[in-house]
N, C-alpha and C. Protein backbone atom coordinates (compact mmCIF):
# COMPACT_ATOMS: atom_id res chain seq x y z
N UNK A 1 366.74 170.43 156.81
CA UNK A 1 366.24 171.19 155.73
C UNK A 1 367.40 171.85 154.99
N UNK A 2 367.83 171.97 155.71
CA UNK A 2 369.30 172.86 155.23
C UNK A 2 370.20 171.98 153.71
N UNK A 3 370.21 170.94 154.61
CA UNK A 3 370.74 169.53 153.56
C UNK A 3 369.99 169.33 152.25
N UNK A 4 368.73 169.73 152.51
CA UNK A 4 367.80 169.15 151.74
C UNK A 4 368.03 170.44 150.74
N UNK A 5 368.13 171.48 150.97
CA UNK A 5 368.20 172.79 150.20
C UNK A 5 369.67 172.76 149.58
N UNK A 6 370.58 172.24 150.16
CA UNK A 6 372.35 172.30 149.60
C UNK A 6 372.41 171.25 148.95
N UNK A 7 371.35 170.20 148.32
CA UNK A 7 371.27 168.92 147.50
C UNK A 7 370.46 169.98 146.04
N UNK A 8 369.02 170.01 146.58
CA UNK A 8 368.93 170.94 144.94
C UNK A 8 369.93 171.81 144.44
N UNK A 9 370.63 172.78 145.23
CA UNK A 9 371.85 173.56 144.67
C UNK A 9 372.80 172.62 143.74
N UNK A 10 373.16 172.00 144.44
CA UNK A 10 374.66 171.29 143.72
C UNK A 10 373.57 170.46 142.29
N UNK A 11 372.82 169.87 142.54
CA UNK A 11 371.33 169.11 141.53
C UNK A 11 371.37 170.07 140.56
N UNK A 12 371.10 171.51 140.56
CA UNK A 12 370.72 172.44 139.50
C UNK A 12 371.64 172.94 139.11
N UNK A 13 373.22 172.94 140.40
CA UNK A 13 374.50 173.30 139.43
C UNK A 13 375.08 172.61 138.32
N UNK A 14 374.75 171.43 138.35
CA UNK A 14 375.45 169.92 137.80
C UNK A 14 374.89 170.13 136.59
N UNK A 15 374.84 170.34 135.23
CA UNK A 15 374.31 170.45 133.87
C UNK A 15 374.87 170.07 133.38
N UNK A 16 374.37 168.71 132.76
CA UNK A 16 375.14 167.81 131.66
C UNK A 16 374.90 168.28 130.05
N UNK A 17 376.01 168.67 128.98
CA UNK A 17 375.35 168.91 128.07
C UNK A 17 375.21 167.25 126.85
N UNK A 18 374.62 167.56 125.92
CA UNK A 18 374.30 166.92 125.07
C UNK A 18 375.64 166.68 124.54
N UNK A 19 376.07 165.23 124.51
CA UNK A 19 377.75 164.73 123.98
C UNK A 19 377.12 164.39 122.37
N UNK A 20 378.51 164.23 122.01
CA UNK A 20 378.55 163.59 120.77
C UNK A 20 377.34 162.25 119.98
N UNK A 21 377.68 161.44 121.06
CA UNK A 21 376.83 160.70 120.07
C UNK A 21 375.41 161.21 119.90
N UNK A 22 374.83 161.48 121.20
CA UNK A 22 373.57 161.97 120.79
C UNK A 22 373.32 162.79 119.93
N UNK A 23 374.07 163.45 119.72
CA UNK A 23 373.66 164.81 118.48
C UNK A 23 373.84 163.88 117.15
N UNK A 24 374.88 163.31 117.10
CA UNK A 24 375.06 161.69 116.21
C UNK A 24 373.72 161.68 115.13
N UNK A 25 372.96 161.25 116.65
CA UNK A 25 371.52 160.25 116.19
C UNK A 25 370.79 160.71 115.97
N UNK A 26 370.55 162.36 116.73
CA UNK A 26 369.48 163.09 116.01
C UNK A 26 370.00 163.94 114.97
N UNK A 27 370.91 163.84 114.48
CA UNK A 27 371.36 164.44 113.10
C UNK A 27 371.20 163.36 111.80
N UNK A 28 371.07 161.71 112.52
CA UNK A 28 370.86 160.61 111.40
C UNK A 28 369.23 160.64 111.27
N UNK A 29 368.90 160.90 112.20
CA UNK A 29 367.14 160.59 112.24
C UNK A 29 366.49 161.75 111.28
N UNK A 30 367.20 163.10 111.39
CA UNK A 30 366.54 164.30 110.71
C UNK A 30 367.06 163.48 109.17
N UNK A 31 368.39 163.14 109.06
CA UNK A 31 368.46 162.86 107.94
C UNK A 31 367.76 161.78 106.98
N UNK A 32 367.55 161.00 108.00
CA UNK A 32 366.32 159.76 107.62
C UNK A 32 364.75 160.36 107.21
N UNK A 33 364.66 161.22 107.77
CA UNK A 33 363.25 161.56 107.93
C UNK A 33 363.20 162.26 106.65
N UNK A 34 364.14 163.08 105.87
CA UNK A 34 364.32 163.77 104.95
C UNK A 34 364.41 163.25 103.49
N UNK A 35 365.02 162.39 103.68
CA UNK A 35 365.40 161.01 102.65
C UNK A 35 363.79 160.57 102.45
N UNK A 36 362.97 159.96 103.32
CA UNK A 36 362.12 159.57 103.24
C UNK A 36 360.94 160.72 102.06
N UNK A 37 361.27 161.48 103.12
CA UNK A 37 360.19 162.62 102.41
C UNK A 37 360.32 163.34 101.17
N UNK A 38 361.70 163.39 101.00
CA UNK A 38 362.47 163.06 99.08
C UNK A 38 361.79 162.20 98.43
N UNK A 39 362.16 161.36 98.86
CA UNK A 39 361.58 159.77 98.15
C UNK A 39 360.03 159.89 97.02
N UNK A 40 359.03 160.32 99.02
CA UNK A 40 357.61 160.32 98.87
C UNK A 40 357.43 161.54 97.49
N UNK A 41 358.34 162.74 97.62
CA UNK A 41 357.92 163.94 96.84
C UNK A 41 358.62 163.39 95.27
N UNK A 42 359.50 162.88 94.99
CA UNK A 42 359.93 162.29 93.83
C UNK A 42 359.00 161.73 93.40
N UNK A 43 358.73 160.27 94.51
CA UNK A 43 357.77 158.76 93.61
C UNK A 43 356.80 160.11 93.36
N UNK A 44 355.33 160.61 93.81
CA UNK A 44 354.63 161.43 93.58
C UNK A 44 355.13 162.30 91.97
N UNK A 45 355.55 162.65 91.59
CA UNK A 45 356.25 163.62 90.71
C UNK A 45 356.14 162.83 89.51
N UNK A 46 357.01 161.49 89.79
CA UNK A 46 357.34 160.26 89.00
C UNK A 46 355.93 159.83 88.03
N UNK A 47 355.08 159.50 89.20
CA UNK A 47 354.14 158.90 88.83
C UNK A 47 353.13 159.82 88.41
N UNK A 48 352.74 161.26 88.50
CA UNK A 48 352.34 162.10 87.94
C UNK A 48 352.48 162.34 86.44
N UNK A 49 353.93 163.07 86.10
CA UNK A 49 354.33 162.90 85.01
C UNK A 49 354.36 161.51 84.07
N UNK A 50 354.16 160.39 84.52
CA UNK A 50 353.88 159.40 83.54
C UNK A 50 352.75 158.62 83.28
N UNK A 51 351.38 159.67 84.23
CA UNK A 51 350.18 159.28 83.60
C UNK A 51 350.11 160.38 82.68
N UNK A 52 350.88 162.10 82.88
CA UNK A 52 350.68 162.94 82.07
C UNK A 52 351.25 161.94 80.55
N UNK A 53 352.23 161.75 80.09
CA UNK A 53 352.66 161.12 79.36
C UNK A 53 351.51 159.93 78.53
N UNK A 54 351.18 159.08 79.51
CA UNK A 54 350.30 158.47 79.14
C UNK A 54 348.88 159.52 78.06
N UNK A 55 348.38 160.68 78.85
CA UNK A 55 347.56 161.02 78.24
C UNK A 55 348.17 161.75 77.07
N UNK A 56 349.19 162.49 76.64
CA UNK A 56 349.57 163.13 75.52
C UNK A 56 349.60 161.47 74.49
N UNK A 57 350.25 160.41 75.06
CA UNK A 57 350.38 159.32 73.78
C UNK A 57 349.43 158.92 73.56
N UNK A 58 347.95 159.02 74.35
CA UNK A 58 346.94 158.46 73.20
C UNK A 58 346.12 159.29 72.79
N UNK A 59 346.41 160.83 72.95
CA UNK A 59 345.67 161.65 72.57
C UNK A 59 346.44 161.52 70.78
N UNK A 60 347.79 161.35 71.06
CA UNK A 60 348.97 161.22 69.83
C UNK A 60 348.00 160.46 69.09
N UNK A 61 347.71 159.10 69.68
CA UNK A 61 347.42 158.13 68.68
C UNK A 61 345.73 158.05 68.25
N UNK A 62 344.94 159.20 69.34
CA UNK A 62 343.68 159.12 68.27
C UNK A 62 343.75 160.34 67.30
N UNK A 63 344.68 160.89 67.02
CA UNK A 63 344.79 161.66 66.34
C UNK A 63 345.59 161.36 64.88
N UNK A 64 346.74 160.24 65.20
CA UNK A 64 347.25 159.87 64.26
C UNK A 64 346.45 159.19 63.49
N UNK A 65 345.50 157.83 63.44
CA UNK A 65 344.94 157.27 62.61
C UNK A 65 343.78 157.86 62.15
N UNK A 66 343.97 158.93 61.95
CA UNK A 66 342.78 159.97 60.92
C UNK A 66 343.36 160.18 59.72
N UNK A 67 341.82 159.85 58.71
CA UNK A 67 342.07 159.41 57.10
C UNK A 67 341.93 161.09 56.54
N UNK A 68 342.13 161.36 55.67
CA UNK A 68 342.28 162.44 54.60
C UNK A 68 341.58 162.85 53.24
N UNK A 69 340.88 163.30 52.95
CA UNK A 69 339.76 163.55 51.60
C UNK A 69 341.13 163.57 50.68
N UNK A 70 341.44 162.96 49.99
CA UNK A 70 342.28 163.27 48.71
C UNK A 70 341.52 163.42 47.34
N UNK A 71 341.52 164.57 47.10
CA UNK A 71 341.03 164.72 45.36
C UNK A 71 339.32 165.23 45.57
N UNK A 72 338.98 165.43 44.69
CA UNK A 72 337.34 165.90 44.81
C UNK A 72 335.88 164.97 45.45
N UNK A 73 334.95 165.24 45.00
CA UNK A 73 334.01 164.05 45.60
C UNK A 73 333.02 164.22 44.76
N UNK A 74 332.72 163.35 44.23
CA UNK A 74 331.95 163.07 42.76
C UNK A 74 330.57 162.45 43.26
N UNK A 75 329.82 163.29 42.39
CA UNK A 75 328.14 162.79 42.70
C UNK A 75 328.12 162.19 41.27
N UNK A 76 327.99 161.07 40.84
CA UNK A 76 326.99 160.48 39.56
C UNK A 76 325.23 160.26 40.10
N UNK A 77 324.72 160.98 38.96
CA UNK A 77 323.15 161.07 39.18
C UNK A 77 322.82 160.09 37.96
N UNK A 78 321.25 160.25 37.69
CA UNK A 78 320.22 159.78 37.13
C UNK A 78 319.89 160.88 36.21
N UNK A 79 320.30 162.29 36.19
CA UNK A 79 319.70 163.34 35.58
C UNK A 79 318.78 163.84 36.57
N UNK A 80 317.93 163.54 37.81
CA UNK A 80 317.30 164.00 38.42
C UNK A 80 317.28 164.04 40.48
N UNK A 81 318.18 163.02 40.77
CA UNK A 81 318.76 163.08 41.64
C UNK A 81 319.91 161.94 41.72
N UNK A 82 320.64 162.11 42.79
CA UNK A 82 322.42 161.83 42.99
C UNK A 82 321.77 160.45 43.43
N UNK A 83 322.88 159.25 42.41
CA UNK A 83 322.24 157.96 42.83
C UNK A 83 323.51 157.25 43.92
N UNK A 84 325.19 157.98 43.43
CA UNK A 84 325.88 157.65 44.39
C UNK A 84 327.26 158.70 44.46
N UNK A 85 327.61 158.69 45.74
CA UNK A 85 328.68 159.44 45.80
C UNK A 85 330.25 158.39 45.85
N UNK A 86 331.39 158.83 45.20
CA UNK A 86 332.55 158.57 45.41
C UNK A 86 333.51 159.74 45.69
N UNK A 87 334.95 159.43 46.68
CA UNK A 87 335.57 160.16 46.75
C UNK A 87 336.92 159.47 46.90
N UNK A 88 337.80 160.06 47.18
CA UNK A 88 339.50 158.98 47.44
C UNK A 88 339.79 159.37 48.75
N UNK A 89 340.31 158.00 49.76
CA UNK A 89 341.13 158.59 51.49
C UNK A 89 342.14 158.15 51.39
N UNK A 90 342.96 158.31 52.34
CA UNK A 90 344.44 158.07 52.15
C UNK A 90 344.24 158.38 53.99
N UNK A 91 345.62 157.57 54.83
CA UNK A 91 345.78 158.34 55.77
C UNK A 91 346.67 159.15 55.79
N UNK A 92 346.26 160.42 56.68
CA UNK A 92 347.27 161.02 57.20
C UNK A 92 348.18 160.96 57.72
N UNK A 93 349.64 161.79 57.23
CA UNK A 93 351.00 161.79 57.47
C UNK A 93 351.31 161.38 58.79
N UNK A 94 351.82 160.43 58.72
CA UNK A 94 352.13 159.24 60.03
C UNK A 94 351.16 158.45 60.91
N UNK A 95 349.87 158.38 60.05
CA UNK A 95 348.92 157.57 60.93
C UNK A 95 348.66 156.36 61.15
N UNK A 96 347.85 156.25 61.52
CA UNK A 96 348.02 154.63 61.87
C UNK A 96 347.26 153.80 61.17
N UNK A 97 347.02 152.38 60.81
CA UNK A 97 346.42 152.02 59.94
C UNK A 97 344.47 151.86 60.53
N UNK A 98 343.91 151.92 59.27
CA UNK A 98 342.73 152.24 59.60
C UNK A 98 341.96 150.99 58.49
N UNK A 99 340.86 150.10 59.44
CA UNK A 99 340.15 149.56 58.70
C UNK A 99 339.15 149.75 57.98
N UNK A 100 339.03 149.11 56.64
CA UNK A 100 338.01 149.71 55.87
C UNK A 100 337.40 149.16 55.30
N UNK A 101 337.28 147.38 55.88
CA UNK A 101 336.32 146.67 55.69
C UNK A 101 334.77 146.84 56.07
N UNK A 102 334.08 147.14 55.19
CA UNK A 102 332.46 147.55 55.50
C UNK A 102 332.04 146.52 56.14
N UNK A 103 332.57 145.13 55.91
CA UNK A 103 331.78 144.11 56.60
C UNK A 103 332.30 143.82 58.19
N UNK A 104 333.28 144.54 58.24
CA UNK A 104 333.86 144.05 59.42
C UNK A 104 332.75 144.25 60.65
N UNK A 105 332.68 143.48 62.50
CA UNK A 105 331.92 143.40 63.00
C UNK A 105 331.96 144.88 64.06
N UNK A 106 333.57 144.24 64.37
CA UNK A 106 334.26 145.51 65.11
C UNK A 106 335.56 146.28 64.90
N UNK A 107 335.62 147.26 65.31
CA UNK A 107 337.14 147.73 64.90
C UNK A 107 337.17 148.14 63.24
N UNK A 108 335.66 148.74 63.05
CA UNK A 108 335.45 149.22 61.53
C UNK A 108 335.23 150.67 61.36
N UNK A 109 335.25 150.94 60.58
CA UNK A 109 334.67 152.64 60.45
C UNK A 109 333.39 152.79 59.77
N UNK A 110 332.92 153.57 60.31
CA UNK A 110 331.22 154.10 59.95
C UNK A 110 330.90 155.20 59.21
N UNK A 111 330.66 155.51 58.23
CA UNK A 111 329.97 156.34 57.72
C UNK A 111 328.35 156.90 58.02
N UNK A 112 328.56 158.38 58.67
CA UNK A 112 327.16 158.75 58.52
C UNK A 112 326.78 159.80 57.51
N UNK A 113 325.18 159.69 57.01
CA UNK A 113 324.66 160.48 55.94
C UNK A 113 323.38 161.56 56.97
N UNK A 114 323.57 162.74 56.51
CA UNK A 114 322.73 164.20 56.84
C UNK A 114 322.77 164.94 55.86
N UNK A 115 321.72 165.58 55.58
CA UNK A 115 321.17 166.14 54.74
C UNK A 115 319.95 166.84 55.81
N UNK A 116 318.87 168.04 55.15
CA UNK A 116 317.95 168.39 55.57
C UNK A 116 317.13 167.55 56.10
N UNK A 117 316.47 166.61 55.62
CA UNK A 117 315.21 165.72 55.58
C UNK A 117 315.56 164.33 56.23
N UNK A 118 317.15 163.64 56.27
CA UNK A 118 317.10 162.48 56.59
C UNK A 118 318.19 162.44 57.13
N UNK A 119 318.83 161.66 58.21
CA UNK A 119 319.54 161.56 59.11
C UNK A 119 320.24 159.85 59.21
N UNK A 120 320.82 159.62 58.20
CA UNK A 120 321.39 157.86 58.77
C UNK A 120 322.42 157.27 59.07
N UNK A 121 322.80 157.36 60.54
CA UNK A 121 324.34 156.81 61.18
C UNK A 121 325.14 156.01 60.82
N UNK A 122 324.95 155.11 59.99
CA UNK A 122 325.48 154.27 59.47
C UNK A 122 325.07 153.92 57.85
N UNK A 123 325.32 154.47 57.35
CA UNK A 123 325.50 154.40 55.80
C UNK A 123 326.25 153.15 55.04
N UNK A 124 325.13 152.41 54.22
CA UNK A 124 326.22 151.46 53.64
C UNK A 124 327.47 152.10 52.90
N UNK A 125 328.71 151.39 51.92
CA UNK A 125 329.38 151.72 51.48
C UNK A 125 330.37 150.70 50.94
N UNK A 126 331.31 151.05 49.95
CA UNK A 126 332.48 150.21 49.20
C UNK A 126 333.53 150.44 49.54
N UNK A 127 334.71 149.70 49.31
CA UNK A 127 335.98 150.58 48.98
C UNK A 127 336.45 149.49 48.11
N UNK A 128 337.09 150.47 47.28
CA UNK A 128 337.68 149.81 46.29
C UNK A 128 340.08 150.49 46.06
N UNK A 129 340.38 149.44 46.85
CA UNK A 129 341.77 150.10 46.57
C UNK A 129 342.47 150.52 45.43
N UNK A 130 343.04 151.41 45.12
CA UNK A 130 343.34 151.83 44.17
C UNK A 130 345.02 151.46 44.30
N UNK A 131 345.55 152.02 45.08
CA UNK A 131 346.91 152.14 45.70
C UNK A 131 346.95 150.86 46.62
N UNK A 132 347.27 150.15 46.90
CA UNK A 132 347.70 149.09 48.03
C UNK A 132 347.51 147.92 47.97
N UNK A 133 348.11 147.01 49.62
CA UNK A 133 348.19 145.86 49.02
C UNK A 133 346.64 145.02 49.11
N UNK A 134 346.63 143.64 49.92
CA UNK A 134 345.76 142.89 49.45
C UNK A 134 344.87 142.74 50.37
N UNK A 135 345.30 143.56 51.92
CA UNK A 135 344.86 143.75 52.60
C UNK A 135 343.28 144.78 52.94
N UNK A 136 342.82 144.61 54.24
CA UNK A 136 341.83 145.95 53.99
C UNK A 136 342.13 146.83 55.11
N UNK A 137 343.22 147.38 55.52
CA UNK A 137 343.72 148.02 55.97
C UNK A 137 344.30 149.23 55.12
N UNK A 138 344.04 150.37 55.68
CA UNK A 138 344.32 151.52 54.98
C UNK A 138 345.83 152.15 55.39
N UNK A 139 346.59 151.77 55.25
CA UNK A 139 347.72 152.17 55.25
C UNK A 139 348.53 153.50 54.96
N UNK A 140 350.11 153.75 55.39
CA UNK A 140 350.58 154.97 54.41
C UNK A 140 351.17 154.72 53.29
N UNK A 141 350.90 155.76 52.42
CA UNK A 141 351.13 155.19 50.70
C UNK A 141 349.65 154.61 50.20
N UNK A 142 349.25 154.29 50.77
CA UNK A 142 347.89 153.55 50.07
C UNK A 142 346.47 154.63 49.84
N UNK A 143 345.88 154.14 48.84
CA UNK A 143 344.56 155.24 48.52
C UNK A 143 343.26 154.61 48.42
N UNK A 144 342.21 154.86 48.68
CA UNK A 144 340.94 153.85 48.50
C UNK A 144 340.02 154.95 48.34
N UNK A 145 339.14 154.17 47.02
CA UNK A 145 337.87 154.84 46.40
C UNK A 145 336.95 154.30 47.20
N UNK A 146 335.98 155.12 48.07
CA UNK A 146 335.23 154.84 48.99
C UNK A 146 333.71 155.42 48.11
N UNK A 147 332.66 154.73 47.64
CA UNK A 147 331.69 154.83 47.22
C UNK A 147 330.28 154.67 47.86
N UNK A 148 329.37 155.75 48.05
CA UNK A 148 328.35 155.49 49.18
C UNK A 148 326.87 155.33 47.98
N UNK A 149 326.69 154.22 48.09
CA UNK A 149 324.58 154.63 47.50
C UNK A 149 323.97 155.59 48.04
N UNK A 150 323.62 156.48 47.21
CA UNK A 150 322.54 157.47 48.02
C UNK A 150 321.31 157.35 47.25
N UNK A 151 321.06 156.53 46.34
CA UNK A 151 319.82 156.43 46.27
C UNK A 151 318.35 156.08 46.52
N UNK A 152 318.72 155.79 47.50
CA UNK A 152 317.28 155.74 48.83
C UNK A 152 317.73 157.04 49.17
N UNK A 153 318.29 157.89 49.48
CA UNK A 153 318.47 159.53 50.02
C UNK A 153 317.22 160.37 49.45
N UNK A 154 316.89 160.18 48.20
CA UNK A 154 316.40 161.41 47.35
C UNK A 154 317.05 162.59 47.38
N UNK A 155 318.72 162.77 47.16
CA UNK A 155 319.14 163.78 47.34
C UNK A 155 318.97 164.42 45.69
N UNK A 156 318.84 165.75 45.58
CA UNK A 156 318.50 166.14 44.35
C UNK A 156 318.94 167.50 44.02
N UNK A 157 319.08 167.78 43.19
CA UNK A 157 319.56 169.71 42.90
C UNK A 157 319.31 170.56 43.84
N UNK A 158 320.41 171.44 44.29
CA UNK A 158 320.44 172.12 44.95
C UNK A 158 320.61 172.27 46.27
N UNK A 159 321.20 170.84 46.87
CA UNK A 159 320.86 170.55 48.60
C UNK A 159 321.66 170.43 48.80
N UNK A 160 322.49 170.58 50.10
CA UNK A 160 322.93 170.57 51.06
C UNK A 160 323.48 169.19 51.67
N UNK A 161 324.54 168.34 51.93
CA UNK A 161 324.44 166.91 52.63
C UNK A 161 325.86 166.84 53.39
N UNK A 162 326.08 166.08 54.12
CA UNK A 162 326.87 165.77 55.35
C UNK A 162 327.58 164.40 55.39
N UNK A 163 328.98 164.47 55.20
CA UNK A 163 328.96 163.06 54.86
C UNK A 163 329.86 162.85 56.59
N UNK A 164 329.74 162.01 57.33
CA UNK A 164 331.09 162.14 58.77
C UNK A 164 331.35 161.05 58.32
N UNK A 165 332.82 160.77 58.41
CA UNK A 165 333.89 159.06 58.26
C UNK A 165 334.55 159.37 59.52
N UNK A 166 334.15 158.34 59.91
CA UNK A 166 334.94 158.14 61.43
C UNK A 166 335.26 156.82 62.02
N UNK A 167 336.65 156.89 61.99
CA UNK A 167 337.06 155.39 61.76
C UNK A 167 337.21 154.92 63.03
N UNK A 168 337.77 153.83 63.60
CA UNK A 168 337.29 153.28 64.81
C UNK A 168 338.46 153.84 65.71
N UNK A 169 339.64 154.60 65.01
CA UNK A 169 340.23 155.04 66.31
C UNK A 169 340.84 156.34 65.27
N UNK A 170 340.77 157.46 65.98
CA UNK A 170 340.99 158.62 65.50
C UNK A 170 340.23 159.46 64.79
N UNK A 171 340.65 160.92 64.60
CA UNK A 171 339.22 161.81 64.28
C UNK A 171 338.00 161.76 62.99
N UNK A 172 337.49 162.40 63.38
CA UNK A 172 335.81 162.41 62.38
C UNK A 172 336.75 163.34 61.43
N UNK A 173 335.94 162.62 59.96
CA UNK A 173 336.55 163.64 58.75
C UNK A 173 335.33 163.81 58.23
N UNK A 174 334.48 165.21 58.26
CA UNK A 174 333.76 165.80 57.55
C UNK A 174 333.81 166.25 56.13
N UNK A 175 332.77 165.63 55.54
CA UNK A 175 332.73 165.99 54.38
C UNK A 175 331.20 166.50 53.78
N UNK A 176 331.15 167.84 53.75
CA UNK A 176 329.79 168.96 53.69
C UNK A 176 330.08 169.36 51.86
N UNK A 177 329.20 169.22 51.22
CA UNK A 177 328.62 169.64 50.28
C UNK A 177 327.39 170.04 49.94
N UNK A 178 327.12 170.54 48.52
CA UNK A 178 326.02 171.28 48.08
C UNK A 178 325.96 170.83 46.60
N UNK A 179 324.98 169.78 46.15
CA UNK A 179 324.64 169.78 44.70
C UNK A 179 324.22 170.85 43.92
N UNK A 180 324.76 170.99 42.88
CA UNK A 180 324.56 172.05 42.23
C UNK A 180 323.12 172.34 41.60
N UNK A 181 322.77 172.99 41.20
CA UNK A 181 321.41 173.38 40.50
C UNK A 181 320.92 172.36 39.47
N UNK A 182 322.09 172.13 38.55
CA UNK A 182 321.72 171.60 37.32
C UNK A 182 322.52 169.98 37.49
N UNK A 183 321.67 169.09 37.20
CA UNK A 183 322.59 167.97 37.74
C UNK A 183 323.11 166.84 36.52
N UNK A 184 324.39 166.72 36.14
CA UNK A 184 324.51 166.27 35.32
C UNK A 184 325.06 164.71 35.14
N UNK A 185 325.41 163.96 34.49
CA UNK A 185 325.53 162.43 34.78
C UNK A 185 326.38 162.57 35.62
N UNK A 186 327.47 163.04 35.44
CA UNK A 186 328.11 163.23 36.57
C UNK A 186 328.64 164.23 37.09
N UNK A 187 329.02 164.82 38.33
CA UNK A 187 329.25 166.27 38.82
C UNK A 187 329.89 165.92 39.86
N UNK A 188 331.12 167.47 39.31
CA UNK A 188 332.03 167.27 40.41
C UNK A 188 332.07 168.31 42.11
N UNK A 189 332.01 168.00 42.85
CA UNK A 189 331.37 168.58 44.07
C UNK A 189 332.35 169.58 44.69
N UNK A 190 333.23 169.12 43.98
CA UNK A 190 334.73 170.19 44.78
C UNK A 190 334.88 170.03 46.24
């Protein structure tokens, strides 16, 4: 027993410490592990910021191809109610081009008509370019007389009407007026 007791002694005197290389490897492994977890917190970051990106550029671009009321908006009547409205668009400063073929199937812009009494989402309509080329694309630099029939409307002295243009990519342009009292061949709506 004695032996057996003077073997754990010298056993528990004997303490080997941790040499070189080992500290080596667990100083490469922390460093590996760290690298890694860089990486993961970067890519994450990376790819965050460039869906953010993503959403500011097409918020950019439905905002850019929005058209512009240029000049007044003219009611010609009958003497007793408004038989059609015209006005001039243009796009806005750096937008994008906007179609303005009425016949087109898709990728067109719509006109809706409101007023008190009648409600119609899709409004026929013209354009007639004034400014541009041969195209029907609304361009910058370019101007188009956009003319709506309202005479199926019965719009008449004194009312109230709603015109929304909203083209197939970028914002609704409201256009709210009020016929005047007295209605003359033609009147200008301001």
């Amino acid at each position: 027993m004695k032996r057996l007791m003077g073997l754990f002694r010298r056993v528990a005197r004997e303490e080997e410490g941790i040499t070189g290389l080992e500290t080596a490897i667990i100083l490469i492994a922390f460093v590996v592990v760290a690298t890694v977890f860089a990486f993961v917190v970067l890519s994450t970051g990376l790819f965050s910021s460039e869906r953010g990106k993503e959403a500011v550029y097409s918020g950019l671009q439905k905002t850019r191809g929005t058209l512009e009321l240029r000049g007044s908006v003219i009611a010609a009547t009958d003497g007793t109610s408004v038989t059609s409205i015209v006005f001039d668009v243009a796009n806005a400063a750096g937008g994008e081009p906007v179609n303005l073929d009425p016949a087109a199937v898709s990728n067109r812009m719509v006109i809706a008509y409101r007023d008190a009494t009648v409600n119609v989402p899709d409004i026929a309509w013209t354009v007639n370019f004034l400014v541009g080329d041969a195209d029907n694309l609304m361009e910058n630099g370019e101007l188009g007389e956009i003319t709506i029939d309202t005479s199926s409307q019965n719009l008449g002295a004194n009312q109230a009407f709603v015109f929304e243009v909203k083209p197939s990519l970028g914002g609704t342009m409201v256009i709210a007026r009020t016929t005047p009292a007295g209605l003359d061949t033609v009147v200008d709506l301001h």
